[in-house]
C-alpha atoms as a PDB file:
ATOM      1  CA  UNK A   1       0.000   0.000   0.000  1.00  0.00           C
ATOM      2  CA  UNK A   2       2.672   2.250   0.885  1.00  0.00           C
ATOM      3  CA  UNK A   3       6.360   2.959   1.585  1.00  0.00           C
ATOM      4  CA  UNK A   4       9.103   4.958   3.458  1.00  0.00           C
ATOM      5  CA  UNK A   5      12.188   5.906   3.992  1.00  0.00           C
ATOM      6  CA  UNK A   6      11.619   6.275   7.774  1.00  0.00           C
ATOM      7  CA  UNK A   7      10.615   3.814  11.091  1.00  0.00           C
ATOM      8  CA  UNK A   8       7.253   3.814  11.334  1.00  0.00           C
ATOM      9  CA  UNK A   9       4.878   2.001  13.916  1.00  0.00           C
ATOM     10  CA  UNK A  10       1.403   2.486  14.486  1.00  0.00           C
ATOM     11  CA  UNK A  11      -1.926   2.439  11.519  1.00  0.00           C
ATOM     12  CA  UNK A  12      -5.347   3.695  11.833  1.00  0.00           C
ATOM     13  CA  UNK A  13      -7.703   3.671   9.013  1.00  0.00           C
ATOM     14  CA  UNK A  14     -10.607   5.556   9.078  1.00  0.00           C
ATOM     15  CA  UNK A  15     -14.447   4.451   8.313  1.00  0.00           C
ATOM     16  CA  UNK A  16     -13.338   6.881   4.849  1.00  0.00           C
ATOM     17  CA  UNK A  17     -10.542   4.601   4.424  1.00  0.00           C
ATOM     18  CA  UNK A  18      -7.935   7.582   5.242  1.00  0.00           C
ATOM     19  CA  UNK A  19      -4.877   5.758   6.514  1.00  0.00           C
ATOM     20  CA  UNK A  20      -2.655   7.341   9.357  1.00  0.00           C
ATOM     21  CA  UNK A  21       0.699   6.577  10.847  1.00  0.00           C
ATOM     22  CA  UNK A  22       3.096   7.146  13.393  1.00  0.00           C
ATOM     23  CA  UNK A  23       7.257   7.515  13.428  1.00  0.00           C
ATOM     24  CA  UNK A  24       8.207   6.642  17.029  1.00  0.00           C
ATOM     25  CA  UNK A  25      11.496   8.532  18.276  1.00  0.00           C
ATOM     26  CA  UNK A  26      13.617   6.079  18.120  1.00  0.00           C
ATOM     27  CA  UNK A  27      16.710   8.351  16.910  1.00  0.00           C
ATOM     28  CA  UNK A  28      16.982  12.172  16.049  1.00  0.00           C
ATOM     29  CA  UNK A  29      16.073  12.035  12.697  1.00  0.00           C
ATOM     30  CA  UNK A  30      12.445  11.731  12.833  1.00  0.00           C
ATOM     31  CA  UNK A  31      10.600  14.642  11.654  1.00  0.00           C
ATOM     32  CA  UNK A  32       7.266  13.508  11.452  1.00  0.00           C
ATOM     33  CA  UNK A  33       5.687  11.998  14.415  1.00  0.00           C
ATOM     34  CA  UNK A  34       1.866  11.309  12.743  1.00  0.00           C
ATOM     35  CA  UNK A  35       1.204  11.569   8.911  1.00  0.00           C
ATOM     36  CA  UNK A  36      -1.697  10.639   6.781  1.00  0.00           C
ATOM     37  CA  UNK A  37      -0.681   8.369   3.778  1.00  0.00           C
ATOM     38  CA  UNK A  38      -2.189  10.145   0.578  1.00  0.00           C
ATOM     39  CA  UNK A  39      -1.642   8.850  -2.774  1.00  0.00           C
ATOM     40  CA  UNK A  40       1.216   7.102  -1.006  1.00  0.00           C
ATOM     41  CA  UNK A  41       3.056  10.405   0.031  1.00  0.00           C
ATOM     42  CA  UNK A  42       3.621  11.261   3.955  1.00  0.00           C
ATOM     43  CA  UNK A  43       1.652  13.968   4.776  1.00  0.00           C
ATOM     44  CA  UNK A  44       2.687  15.304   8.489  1.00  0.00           C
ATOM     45  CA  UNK A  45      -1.070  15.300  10.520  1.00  0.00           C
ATOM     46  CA  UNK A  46      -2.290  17.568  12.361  1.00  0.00           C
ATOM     47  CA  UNK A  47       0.101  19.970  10.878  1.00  0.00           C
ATOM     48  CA  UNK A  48       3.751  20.905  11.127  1.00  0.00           C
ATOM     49  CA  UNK A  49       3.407  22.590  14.084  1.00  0.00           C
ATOM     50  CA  UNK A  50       2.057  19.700  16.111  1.00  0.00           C
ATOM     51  CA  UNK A  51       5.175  17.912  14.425  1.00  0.00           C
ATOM     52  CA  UNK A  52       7.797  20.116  15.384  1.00  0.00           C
ATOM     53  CA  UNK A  53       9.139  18.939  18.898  1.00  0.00           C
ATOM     54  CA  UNK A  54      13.084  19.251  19.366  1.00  0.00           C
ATOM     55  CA  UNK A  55      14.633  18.803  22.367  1.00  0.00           C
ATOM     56  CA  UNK A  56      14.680  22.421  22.966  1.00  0.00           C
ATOM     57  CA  UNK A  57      11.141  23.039  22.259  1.00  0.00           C
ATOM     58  CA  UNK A  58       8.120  22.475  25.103  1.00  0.00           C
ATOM     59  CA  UNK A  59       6.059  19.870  24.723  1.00  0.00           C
ATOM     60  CA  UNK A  60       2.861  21.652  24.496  1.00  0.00           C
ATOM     61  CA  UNK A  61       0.485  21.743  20.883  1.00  0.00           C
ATOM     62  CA  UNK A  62       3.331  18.968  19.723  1.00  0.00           C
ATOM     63  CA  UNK A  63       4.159  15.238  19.965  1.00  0.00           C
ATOM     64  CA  UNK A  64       7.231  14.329  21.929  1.00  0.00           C
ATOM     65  CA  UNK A  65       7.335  10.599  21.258  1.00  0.00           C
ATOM     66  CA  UNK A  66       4.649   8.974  19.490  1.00  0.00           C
ATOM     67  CA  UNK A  67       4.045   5.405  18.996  1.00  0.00           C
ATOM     68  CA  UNK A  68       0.592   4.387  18.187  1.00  0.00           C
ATOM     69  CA  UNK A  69      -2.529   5.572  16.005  1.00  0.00           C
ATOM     70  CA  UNK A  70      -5.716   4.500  16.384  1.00  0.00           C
ATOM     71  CA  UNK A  71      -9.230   4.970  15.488  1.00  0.00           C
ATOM     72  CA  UNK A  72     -12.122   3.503  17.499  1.00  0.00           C
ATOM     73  CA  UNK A  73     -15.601   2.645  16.463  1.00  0.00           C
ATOM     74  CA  UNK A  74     -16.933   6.597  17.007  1.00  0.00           C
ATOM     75  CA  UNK A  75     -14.293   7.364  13.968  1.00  0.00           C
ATOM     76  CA  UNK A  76     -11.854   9.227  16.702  1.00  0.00           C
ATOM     77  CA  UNK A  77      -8.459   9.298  16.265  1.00  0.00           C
ATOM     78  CA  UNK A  78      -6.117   8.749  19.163  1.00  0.00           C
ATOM     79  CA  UNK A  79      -2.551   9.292  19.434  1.00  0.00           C
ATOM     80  CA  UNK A  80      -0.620   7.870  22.381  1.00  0.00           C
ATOM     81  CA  UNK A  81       2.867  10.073  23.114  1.00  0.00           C
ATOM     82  CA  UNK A  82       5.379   7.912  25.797  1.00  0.00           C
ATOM     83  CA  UNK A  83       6.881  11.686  26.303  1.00  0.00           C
ATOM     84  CA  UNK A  84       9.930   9.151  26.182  1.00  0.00           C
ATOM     85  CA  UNK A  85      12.365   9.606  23.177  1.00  0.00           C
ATOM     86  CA  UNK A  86      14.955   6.967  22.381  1.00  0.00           C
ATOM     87  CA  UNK A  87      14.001   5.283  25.442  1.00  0.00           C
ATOM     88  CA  UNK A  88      16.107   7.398  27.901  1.00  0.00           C
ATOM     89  CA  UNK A  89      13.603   7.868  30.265  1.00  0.00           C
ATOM     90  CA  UNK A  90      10.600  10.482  30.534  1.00  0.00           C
ATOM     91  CA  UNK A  91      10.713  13.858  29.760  1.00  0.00           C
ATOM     92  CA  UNK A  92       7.564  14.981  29.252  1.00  0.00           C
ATOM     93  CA  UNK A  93       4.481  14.012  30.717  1.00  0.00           C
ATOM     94  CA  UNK A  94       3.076  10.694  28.363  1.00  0.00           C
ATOM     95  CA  UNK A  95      -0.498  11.890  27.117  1.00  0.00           C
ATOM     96  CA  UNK A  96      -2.845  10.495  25.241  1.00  0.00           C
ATOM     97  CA  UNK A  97      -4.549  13.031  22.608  1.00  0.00           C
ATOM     98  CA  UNK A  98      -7.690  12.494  20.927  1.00  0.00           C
ATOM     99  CA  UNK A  99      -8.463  14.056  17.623  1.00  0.00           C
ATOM    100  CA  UNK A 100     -11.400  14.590  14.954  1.00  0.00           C
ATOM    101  CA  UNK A 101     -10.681  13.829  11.813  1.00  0.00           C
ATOM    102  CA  UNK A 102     -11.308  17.207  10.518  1.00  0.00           C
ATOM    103  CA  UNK A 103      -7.918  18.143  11.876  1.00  0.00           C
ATOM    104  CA  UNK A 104      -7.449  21.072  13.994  1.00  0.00           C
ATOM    105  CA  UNK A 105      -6.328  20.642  17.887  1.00  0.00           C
ATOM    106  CA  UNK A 106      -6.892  17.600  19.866  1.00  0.00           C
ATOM    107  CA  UNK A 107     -10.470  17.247  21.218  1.00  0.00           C
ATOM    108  CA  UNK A 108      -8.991  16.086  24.768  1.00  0.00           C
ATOM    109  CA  UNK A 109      -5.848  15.030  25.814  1.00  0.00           C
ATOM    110  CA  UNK A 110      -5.252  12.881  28.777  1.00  0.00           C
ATOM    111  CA  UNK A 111      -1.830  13.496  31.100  1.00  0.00           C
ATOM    112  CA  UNK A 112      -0.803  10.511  32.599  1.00  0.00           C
ATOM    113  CA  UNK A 113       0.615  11.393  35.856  1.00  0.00           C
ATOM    114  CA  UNK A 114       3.965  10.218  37.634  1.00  0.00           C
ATOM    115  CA  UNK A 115       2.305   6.680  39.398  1.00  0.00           C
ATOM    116  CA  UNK A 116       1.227   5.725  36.067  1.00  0.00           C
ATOM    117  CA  UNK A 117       3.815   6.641  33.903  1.00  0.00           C
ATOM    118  CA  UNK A 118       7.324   7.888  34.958  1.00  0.00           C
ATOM    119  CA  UNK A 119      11.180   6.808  35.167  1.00  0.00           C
ATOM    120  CA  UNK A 120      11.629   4.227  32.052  1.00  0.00           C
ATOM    121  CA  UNK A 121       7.888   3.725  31.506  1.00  0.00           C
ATOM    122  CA  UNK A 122       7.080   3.527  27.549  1.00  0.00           C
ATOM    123  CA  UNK A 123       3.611   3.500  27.291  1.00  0.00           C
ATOM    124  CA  UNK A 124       2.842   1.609  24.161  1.00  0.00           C
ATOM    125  CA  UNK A 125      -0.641   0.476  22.628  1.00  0.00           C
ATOM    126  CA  UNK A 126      -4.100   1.568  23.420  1.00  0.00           C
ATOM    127  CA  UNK A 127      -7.714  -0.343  22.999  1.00  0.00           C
ATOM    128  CA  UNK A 128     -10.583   2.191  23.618  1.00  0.00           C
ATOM    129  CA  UNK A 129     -13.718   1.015  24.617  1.00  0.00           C
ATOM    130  CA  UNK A 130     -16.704   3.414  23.271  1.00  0.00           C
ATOM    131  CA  UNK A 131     -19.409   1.994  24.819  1.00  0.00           C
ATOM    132  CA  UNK A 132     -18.191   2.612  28.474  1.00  0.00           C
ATOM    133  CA  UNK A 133     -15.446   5.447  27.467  1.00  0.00           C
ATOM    134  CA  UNK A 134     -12.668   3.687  28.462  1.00  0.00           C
ATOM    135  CA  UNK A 135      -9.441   3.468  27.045  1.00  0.00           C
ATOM    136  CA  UNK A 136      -6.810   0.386  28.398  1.00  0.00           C
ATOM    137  CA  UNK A 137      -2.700   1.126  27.742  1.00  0.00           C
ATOM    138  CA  UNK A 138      -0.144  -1.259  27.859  1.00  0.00           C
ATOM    139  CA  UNK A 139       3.451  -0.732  29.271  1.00  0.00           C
ATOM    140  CA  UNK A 140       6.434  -2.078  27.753  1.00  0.00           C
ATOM    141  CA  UNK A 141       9.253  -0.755  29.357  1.00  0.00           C
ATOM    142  CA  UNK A 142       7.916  -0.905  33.308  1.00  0.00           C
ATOM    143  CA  UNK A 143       5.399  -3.498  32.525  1.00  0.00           C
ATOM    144  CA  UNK A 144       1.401  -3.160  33.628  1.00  0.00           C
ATOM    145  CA  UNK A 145      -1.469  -2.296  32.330  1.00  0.00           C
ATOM    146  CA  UNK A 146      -3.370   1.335  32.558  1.00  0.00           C
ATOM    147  CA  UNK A 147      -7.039   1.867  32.859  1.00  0.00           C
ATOM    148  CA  UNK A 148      -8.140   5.602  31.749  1.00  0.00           C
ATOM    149  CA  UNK A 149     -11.599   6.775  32.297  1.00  0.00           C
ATOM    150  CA  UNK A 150     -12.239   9.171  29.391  1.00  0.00           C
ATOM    151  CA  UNK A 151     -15.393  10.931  30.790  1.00  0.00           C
ATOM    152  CA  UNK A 152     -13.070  11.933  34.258  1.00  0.00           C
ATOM    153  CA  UNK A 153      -9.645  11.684  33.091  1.00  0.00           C
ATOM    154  CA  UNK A 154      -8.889   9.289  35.907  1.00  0.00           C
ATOM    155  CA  UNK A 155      -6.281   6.685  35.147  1.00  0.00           C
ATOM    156  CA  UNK A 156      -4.547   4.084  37.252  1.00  0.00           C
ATOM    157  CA  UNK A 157      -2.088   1.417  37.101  1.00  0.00           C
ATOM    158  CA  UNK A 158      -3.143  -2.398  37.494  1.00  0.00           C
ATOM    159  CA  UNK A 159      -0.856  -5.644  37.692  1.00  0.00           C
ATOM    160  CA  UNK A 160       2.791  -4.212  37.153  1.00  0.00           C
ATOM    161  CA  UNK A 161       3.924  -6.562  39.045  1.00  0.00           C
ATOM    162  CA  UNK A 162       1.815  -9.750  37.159  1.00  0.00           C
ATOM    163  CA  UNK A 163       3.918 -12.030  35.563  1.00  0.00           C
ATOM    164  CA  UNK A 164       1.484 -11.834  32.398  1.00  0.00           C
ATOM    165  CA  UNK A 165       2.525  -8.360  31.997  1.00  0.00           C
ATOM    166  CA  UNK A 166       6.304  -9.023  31.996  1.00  0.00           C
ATOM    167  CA  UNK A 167       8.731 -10.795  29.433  1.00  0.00           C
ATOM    168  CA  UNK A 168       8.519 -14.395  29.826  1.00  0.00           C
ATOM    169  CA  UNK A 169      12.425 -14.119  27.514  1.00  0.00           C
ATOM    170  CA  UNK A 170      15.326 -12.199  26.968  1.00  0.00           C
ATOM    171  CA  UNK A 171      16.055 -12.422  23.213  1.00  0.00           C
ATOM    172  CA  UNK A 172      14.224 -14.053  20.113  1.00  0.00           C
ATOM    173  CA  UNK A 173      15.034 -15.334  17.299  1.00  0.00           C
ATOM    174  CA  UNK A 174      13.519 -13.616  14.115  1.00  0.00           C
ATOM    175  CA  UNK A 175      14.201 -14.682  11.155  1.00  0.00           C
ATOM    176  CA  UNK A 176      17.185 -16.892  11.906  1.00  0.00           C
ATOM    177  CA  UNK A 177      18.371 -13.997  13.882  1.00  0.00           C
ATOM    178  CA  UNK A 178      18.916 -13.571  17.555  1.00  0.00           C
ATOM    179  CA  UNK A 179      17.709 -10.003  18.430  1.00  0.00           C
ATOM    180  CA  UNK A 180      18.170  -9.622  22.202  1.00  0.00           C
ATOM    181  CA  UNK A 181      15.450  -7.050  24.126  1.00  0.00           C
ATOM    182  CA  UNK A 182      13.038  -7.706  27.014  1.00  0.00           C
ATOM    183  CA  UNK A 183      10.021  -6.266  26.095  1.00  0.00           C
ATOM    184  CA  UNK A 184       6.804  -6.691  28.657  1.00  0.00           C
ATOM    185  CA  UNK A 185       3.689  -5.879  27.696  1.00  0.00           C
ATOM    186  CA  UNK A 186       2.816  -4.631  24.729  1.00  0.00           C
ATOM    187  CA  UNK A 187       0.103  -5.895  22.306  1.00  0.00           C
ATOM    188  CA  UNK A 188      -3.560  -5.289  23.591  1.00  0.00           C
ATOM    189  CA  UNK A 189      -6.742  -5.745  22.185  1.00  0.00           C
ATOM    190  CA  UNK A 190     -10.679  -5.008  23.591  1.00  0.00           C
ATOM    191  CA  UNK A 191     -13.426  -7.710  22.120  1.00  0.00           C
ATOM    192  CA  UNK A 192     -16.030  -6.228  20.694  1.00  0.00           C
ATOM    193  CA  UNK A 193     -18.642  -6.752  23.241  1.00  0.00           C
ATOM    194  CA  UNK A 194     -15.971  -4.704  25.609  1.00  0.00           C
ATOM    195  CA  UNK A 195     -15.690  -7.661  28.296  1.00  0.00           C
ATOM    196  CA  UNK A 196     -12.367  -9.142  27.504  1.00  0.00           C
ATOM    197  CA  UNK A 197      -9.331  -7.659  27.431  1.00  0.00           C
ATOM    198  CA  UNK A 198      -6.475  -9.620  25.783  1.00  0.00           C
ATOM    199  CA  UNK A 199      -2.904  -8.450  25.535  1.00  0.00           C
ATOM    200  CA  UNK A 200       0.653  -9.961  25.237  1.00  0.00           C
ATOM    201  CA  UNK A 201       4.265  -9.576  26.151  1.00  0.00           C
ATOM    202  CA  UNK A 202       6.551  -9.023  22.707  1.00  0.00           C
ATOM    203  CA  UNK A 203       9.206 -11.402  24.283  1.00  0.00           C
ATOM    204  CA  UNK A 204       7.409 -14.101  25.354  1.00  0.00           C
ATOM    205  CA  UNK A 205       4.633 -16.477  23.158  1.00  0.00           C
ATOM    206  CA  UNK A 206       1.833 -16.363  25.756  1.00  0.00           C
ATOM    207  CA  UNK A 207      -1.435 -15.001  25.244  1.00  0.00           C
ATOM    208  CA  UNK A 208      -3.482 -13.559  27.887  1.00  0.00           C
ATOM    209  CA  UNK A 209      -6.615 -12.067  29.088  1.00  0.00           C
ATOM    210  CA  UNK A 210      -8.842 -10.717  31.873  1.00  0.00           C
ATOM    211  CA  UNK A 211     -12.519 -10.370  32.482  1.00  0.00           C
ATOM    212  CA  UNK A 212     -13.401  -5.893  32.153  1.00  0.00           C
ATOM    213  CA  UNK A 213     -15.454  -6.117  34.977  1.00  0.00           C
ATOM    214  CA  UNK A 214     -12.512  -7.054  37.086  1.00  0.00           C
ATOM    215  CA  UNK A 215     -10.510  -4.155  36.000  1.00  0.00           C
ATOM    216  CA  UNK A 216     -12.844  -1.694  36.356  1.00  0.00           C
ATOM    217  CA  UNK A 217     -13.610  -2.807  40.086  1.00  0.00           C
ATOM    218  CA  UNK A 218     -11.485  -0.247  41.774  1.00  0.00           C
ATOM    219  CA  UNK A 219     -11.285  -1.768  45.220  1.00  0.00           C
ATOM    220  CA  UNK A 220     -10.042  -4.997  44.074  1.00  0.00           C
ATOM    221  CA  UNK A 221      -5.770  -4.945  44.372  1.00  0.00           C
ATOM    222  CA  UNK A 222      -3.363  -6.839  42.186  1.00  0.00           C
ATOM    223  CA  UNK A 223      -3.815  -9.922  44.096  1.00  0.00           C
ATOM    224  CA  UNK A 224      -6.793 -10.205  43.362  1.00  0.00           C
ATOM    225  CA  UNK A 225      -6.977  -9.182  39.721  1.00  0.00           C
ATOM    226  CA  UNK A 226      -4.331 -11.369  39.014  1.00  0.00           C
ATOM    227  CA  UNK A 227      -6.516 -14.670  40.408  1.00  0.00           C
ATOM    228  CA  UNK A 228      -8.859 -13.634  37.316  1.00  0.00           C
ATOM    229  CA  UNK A 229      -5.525 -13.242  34.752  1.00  0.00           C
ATOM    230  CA  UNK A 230      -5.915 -16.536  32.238  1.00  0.00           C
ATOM    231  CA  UNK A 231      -3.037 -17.439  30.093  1.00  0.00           C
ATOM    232  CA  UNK A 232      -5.315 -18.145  26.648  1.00  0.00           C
ATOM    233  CA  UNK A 233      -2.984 -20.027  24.001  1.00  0.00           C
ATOM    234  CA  UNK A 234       0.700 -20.424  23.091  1.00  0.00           C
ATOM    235  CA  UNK A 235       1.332 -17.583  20.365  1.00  0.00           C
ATOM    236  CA  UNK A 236       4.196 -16.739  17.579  1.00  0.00           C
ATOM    237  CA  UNK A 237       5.690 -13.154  19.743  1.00  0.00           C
ATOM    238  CA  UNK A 238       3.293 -10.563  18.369  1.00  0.00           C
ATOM    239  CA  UNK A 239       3.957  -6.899  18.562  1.00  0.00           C
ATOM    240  CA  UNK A 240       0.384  -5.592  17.805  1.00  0.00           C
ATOM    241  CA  UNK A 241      -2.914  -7.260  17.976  1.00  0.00           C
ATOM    242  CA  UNK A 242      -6.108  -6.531  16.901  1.00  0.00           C
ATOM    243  CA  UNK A 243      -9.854  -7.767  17.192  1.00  0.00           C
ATOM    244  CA  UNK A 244     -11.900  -7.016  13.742  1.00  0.00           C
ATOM    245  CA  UNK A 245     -15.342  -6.069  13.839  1.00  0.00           C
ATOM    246  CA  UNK A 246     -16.020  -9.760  13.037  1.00  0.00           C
ATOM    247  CA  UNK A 247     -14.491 -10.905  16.316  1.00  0.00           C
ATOM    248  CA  UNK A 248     -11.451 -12.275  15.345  1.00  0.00           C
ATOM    249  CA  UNK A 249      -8.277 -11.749  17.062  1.00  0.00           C
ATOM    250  CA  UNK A 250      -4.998 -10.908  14.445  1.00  0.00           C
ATOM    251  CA  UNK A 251      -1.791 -11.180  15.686  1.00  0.00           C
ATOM    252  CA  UNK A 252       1.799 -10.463  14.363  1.00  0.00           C
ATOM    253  CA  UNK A 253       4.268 -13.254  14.252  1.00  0.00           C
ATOM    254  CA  UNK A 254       7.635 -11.403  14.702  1.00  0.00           C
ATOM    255  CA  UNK A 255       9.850 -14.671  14.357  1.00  0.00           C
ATOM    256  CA  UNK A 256       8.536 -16.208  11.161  1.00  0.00           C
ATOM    257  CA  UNK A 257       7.378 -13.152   9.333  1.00  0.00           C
ATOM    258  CA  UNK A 258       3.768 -14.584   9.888  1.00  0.00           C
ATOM    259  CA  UNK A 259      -0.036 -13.242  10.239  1.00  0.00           C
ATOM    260  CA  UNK A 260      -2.165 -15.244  12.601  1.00  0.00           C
ATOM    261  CA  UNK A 261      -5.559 -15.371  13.868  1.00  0.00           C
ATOM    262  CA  UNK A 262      -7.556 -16.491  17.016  1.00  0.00           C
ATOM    263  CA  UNK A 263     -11.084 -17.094  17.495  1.00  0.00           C
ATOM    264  CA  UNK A 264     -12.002 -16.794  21.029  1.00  0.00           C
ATOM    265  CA  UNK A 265     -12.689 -20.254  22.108  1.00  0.00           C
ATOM    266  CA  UNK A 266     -11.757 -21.310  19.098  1.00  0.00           C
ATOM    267  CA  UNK A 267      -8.028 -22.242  17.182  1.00  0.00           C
ATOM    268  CA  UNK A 268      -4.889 -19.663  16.803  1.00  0.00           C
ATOM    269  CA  UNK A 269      -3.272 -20.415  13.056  1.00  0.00           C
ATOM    270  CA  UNK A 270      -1.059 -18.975  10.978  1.00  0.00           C
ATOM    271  CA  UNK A 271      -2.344 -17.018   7.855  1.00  0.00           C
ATOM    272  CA  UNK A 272      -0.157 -15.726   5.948  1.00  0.00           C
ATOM    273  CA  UNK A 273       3.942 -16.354   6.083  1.00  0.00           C
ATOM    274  CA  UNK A 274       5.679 -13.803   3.575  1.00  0.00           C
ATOM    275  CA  UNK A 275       9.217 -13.128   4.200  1.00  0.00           C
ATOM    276  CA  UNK A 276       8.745  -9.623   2.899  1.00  0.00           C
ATOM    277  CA  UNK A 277       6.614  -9.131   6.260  1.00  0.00           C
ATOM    278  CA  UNK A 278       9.799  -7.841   8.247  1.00  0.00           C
ATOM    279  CA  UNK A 279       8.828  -7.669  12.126  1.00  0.00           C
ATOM    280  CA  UNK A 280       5.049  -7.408  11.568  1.00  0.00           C
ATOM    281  CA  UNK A 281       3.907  -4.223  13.535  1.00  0.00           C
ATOM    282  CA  UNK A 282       0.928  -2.831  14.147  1.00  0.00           C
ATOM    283  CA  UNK A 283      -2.644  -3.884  12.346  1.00  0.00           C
ATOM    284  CA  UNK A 284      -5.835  -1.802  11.421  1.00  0.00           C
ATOM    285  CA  UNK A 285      -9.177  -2.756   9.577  1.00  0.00           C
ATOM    286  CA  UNK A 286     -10.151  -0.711   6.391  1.00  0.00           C
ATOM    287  CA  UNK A 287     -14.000  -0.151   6.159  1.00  0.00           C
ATOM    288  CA  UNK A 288     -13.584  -2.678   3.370  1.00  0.00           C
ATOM    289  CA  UNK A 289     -12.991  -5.875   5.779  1.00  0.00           C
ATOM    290  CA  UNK A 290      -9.050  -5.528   4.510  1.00  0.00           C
ATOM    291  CA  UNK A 291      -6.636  -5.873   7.444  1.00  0.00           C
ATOM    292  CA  UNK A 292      -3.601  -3.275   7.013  1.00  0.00           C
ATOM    293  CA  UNK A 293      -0.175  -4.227   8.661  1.00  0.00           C
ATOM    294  CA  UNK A 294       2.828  -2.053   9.346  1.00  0.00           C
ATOM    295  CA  UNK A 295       6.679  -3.425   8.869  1.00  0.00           C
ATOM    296  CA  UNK A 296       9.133  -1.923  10.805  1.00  0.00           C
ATOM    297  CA  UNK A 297      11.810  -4.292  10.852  1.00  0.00           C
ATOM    298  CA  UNK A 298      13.215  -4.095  14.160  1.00  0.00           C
ATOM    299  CA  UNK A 299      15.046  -6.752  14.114  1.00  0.00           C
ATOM    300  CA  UNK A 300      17.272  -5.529  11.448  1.00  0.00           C
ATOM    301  CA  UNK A 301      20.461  -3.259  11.781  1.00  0.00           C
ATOM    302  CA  UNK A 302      19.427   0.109  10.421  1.00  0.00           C
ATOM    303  CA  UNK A 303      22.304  -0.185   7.254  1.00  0.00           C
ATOM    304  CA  UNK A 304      20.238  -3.809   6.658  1.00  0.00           C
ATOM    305  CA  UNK A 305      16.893  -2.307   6.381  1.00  0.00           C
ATOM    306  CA  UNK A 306      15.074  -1.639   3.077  1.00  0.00           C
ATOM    307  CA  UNK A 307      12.095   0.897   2.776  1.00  0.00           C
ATOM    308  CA  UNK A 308       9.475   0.544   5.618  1.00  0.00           C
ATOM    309  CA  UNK A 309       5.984  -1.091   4.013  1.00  0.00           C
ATOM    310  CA  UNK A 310       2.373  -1.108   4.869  1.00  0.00           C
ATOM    311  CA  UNK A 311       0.620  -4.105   3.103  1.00  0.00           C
ATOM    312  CA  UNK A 312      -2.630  -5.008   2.569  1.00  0.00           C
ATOM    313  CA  UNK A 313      -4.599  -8.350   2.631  1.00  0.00           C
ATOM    314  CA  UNK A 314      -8.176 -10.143   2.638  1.00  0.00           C
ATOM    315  CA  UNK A 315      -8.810 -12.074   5.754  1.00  0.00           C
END
């Protein structure tokens, strides 16, 4: 579908079919945080302003560290900033913004405060939930899970402690080579009835998931949360997952260049294998059924790397 020179991450595809992306901060030559793909040109989104952060600059009206897109079932487009560039720690305070299409400034954004998100914390992937207005984060650098209320603004860490939410390895092999990186968790994914939350650790080949009703009990402590924590299936290491509208569950397979899919209560299998799918990264649903994937091939020296892809496919 598209291609570029530059890291990219995170896809959201709009009910229009308008595709957006995100270029984490990975190094200090990334001048576009979120674009819109048009006619396969990168189009920096909101505007350049909001894409102008240097090191000098505040970190108000622009994105420090981006490093997911997504748009939810009410056509909203949310942008998750880790306010941590290059991984050296926090600098700025992680938000999450979220945007109307039509452009213009965010319609909210939502400050995660120091207990949530701090130190070496990397917030990475967000599920929304717009029935209840919830939004659920994953952490891949301190490890937990975050539940934000989106009608208060009230957020809270749950199970950073959990085993399910830390990496079950040190290294994996990806393509016949070793690339060595604990990673907790990191893929997360809401079902579509908004009472399971799945997610997964991108070193480890577990699946997991919890009941909502548990996490949105306040008064219950890790202890007890974790009692309700159920390890699901044995997985290829994703980086992003995804539920479609359909109910199905898509996952990255970073070690075999592989798409796979799980049917709750049902069978995980492989889909596609395409060696061209270099570390499989983040997946979005067209309003055409299509499932889009990005490839950011992490794995991969940078002087190894080719052009970054998005491809396209028909579940």
């Amino acid at each position: 579908m598209a291609r570029s020179p530059r890291q990219w991450t995170g896809i959201a595809v709009s009910k229009e079919g308008r595709i957006f992306v995100n270029f984490p901060r990975w190094s200090d030559d990334v001048p576009t945080s979120v674009a819109e793909v048009k006619d396969g040109a990168i189009v920096p989104w909101p505007d350049e302003a909001w894409n102008g952060w240097t090191p000098e600059a505040g970190a108000e009206g622009r994105f420090v560290a981006v490093q997911s897109v997504v748009i939810d079932r009410k056509n909203r487009l949310w942008v998750l900033d880790t306010g941590n560039p290059g991984f050296k720690g926090v600098i700025a305070p992680p938000r999450l913004h979220q945007f109307a299409l039509s452009g213009g400034p965010p319609v909210r954004t939502y400050v995660f405060p120091p207990e949530v998100s701090s130190g070496d914390s990397y917030l990475n992937d967000v599920s929304v939930d717009t029935e209840r207005e919830l939004a659920y984060l994953t952490d891949s650098q301190a490890g937990g899970l975050v539940v934000l209320e989106l009608k208060g603004g009230g957020a809270r860490k749950v199970l950073a402690q959990h085993p399910s939410t830390h990496a079950e390895a040190s290294q994996l092999t990806v393509m016949g080579r070793t690339w060595q990186k604990a990673v907790q968790s990191d893929g997360i994914a809401l079902s579509p009835d908004g009472k399971t939350l799945y997610w997964s650790v991108l070193t480890g080949h577990s699946l997991w998931r919890i009941p909502t009703e548990a996490l949105l009990d306040a008064t219950l402590q890790d202890e007890a949360l974790g009692s309700r924590v159920e390890r699901v299936h044995t997985v290829v290491a994703p980086d992003g997952i995804f539920f479609d509208r359909k109910g199905v569950l898509w996952l990255g397979g970073l070690e075999n260049s592989s798409i796979n899919r799980y049917v709750p209560g049902g069978t995980y299998e492989q889909v596609i294998q395409d060696d061209r799918l270099r570390w499989p990264d983040s997946l979005a649903e067209g309003p055409e059924g299509k499932i889009y994937v990005t490839t950011s091939q992490i794995y991969l020296p940078p002087a190894e790397r080719g052009p970054y892809e998005i491809y396209r496919f028909s579940p």
